[in-house]
C-alpha atoms as a PDB file:
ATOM      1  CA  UNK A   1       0.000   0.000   0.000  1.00  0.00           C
ATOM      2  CA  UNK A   2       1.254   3.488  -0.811  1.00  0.00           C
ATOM      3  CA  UNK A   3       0.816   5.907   2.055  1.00  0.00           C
ATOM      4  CA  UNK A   4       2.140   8.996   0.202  1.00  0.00           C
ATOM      5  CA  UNK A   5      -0.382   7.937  -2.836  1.00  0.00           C
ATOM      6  CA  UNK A   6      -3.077   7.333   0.152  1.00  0.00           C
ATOM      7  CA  UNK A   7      -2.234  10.867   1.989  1.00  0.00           C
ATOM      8  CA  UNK A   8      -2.014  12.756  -1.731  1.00  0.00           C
ATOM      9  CA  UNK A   9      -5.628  11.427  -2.261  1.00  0.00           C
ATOM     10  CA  UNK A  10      -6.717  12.685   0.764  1.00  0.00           C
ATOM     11  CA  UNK A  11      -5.042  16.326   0.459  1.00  0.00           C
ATOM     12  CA  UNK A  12      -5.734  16.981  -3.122  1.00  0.00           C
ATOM     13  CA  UNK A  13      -8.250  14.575  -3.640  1.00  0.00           C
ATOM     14  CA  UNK A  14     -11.762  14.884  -0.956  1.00  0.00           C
ATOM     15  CA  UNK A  15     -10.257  18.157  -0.242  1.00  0.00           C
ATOM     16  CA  UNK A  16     -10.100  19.335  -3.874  1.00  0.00           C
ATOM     17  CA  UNK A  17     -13.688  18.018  -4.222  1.00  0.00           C
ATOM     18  CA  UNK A  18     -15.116  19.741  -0.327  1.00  0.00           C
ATOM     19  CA  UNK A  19     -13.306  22.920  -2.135  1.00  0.00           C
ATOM     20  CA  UNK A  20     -15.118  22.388  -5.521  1.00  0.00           C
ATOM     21  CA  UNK A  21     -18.231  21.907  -3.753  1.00  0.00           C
ATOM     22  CA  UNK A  22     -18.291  25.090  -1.344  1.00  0.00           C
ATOM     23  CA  UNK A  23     -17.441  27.380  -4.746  1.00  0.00           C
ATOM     24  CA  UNK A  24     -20.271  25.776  -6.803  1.00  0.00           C
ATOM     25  CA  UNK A  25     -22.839  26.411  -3.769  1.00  0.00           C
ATOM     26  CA  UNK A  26     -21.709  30.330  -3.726  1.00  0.00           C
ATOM     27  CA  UNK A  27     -22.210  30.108  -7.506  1.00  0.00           C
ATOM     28  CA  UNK A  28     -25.644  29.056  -7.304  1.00  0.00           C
ATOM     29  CA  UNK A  29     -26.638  30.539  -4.629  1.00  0.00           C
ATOM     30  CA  UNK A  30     -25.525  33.842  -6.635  1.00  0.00           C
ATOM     31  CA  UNK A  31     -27.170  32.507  -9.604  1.00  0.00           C
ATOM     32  CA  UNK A  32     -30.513  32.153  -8.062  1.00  0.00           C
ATOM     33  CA  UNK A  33     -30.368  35.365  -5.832  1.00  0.00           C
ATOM     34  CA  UNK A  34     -29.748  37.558  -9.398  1.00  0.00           C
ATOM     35  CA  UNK A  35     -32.456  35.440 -11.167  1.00  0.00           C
ATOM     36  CA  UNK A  36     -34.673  35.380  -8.239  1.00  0.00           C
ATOM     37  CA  UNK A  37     -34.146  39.575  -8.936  1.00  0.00           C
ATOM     38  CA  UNK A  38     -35.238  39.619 -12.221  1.00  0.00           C
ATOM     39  CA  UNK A  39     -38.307  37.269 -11.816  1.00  0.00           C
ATOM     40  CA  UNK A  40     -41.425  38.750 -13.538  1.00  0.00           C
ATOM     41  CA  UNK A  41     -44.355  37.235 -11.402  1.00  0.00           C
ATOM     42  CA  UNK A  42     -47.326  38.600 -13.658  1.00  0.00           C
ATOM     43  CA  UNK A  43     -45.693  36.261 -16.855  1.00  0.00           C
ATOM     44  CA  UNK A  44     -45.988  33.275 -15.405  1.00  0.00           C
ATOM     45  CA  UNK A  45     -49.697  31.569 -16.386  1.00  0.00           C
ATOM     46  CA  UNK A  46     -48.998  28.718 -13.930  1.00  0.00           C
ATOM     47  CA  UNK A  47     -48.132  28.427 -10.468  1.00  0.00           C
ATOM     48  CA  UNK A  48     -46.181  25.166 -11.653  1.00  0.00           C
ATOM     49  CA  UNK A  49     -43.959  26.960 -14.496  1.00  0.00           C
ATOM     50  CA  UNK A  50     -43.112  29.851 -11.998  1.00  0.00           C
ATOM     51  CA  UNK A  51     -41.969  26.666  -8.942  1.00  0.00           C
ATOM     52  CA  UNK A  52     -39.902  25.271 -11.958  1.00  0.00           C
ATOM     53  CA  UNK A  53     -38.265  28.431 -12.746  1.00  0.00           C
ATOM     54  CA  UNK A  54     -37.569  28.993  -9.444  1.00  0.00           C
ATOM     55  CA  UNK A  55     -36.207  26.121  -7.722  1.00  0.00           C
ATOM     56  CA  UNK A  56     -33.503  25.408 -10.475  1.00  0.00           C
ATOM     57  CA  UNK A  57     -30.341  24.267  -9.378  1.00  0.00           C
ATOM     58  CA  UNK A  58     -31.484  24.324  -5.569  1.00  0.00           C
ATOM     59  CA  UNK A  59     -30.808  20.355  -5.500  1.00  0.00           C
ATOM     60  CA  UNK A  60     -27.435  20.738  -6.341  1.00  0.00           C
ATOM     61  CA  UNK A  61     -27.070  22.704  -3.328  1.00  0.00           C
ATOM     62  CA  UNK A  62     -29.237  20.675  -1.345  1.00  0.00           C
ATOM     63  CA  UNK A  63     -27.127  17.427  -2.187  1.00  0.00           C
ATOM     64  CA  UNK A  64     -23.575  18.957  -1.299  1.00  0.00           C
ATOM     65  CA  UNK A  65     -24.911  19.773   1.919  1.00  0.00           C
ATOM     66  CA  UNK A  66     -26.123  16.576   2.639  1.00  0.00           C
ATOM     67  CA  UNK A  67     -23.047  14.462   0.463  1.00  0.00           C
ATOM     68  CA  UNK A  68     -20.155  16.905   1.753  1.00  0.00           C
ATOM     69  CA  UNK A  69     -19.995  15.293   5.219  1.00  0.00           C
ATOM     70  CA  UNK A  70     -19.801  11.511   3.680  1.00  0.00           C
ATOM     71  CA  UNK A  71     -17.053  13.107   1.588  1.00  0.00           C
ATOM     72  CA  UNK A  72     -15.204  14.443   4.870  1.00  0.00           C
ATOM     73  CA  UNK A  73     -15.803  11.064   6.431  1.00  0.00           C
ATOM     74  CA  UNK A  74     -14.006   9.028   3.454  1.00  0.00           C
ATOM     75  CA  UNK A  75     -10.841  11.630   3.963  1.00  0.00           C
ATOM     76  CA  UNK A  76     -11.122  10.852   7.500  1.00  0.00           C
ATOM     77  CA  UNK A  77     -11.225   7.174   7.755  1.00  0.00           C
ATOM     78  CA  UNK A  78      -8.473   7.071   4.875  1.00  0.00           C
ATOM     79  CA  UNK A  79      -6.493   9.583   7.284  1.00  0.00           C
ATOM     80  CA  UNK A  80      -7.001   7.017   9.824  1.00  0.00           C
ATOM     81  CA  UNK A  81      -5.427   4.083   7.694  1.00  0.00           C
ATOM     82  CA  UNK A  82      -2.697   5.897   7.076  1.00  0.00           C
ATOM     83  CA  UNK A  83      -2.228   6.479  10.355  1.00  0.00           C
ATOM     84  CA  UNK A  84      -2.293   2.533  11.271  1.00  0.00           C
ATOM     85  CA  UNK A  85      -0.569   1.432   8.579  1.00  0.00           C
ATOM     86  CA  UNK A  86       2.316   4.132   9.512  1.00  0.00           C
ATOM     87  CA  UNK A  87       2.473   2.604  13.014  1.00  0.00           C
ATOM     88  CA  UNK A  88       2.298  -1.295  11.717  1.00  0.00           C
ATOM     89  CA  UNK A  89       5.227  -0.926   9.291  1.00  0.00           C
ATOM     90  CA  UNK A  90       7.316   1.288  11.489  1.00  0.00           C
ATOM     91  CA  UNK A  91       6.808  -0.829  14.428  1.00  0.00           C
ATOM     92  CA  UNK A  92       7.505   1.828  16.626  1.00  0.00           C
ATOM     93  CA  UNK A  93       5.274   4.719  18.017  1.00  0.00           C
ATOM     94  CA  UNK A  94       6.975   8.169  16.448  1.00  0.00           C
ATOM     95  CA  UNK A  95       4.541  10.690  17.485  1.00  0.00           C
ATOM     96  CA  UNK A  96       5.337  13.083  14.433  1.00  0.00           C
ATOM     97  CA  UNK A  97       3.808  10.388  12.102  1.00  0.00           C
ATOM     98  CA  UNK A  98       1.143  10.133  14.107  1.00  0.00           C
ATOM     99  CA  UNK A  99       0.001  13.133  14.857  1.00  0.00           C
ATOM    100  CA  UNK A 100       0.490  14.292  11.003  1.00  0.00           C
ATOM    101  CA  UNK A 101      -1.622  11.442   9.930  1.00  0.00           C
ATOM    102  CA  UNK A 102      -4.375  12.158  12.432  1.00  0.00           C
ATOM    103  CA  UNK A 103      -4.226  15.797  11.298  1.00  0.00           C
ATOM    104  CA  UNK A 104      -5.252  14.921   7.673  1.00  0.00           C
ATOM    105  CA  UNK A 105      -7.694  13.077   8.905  1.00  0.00           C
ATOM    106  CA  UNK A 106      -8.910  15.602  10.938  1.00  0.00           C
ATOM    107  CA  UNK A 107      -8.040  18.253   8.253  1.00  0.00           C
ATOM    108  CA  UNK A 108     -10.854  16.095   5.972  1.00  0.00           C
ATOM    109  CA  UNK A 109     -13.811  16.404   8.287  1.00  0.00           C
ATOM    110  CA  UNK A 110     -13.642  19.892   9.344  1.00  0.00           C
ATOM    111  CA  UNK A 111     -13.497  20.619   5.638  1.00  0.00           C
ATOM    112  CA  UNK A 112     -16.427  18.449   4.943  1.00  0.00           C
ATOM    113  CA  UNK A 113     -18.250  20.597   8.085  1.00  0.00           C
ATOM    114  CA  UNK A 114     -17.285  23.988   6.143  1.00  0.00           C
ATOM    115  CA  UNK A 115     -18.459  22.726   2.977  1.00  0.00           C
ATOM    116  CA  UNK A 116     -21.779  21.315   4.253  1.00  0.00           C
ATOM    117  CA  UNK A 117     -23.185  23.593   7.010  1.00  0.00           C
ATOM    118  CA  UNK A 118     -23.134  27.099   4.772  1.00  0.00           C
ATOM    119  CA  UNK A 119     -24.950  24.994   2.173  1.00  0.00           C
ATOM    120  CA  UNK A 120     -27.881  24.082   4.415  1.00  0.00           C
ATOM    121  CA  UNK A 121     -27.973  27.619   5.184  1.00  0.00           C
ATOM    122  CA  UNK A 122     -27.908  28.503   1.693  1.00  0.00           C
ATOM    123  CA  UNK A 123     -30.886  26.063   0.649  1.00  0.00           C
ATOM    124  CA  UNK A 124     -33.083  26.955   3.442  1.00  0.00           C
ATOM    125  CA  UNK A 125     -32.453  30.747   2.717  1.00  0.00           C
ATOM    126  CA  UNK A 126     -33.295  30.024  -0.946  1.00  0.00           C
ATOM    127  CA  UNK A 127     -35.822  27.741  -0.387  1.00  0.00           C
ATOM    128  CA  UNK A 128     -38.074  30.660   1.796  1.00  0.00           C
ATOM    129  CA  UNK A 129     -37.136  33.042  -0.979  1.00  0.00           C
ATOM    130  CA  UNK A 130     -39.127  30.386  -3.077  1.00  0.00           C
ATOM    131  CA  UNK A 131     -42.286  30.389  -0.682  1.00  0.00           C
ATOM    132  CA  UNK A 132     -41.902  34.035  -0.271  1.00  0.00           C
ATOM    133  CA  UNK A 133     -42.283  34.045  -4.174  1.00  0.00           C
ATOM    134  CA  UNK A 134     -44.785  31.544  -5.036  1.00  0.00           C
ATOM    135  CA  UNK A 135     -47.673  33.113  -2.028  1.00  0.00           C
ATOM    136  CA  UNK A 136     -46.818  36.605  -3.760  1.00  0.00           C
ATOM    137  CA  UNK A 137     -47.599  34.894  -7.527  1.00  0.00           C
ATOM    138  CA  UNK A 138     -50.704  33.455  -5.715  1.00  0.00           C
ATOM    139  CA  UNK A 139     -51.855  36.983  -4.230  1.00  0.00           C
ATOM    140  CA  UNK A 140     -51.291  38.455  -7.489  1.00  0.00           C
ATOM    141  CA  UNK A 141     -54.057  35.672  -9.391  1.00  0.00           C
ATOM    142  CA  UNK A 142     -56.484  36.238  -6.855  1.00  0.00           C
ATOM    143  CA  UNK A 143     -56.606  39.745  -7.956  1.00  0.00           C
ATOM    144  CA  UNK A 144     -57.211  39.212 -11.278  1.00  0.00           C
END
């Protein structure tokens, strides 16, 4: 087993991905904020076409929030592995090893945390904006 090819997956790798993850929920959440801006209510001739429009790429968010911890998890028990398999082959306990290996571990969930709580956030915030929107197309066909 390669630990350097093992630690190298875990540092460029799940982290590369967490990273990739966080960026694409700022983009969307962007996205939707500037679209959600620019929403005509009065076009839309059915409350169906306007919850289309408006919850697009909201379950891309939704699933990196809920995926990015899983993510953090495989970095961490990989981290872990490498930590073992540094102590089996060495046979003896050098506490730099160790506590470098634990550290990527660690390193792996906490980005997982920072990738997946601001998303959940972000959904939820978009998700209300959606509500928000849909009751105000609603008031608007009652008085017509």
């Amino acid at each position: 087993m390669n630990i350097e090819l093992l630690s190298s997956f875990v540092d460029y790798g799940v982290l590369g991905v967490l990273w990739l993850m966080g960026f694409l929920v700022i983009f969307f959440w962007v996205e939707r904020l500037l679209f959600y801006r620019s929403v005509d209510l009065n076009k839309y001739e059915t409350l169906e076409e306007l919850e289309l429009d408006l919850s697009n790429n909201t379950s891309i968010i939704s699933s990196f929030g809920a995926n990015a911890p899983y993510i953090g998890l495989l970095g961490t028990v990989i981290g872990i592995i490498v930590t073992f398999y540094t102590l089996g082959l060495s046979g003896d306990v050098d506490v730099k090893k160790i506590m470098t290996s634990l550290a990527l571990a660690l390193k792996a969930t906490a980005f997982a945390l920072a990738a997946a709580i601001p998303a959940i956030f972000v959904y939820n915030h978009l998700n209300r904006k959606i509500e928000v929107m849909l009751i105000k197309w609603q008031i608007l066909q009652k008085k017509k």
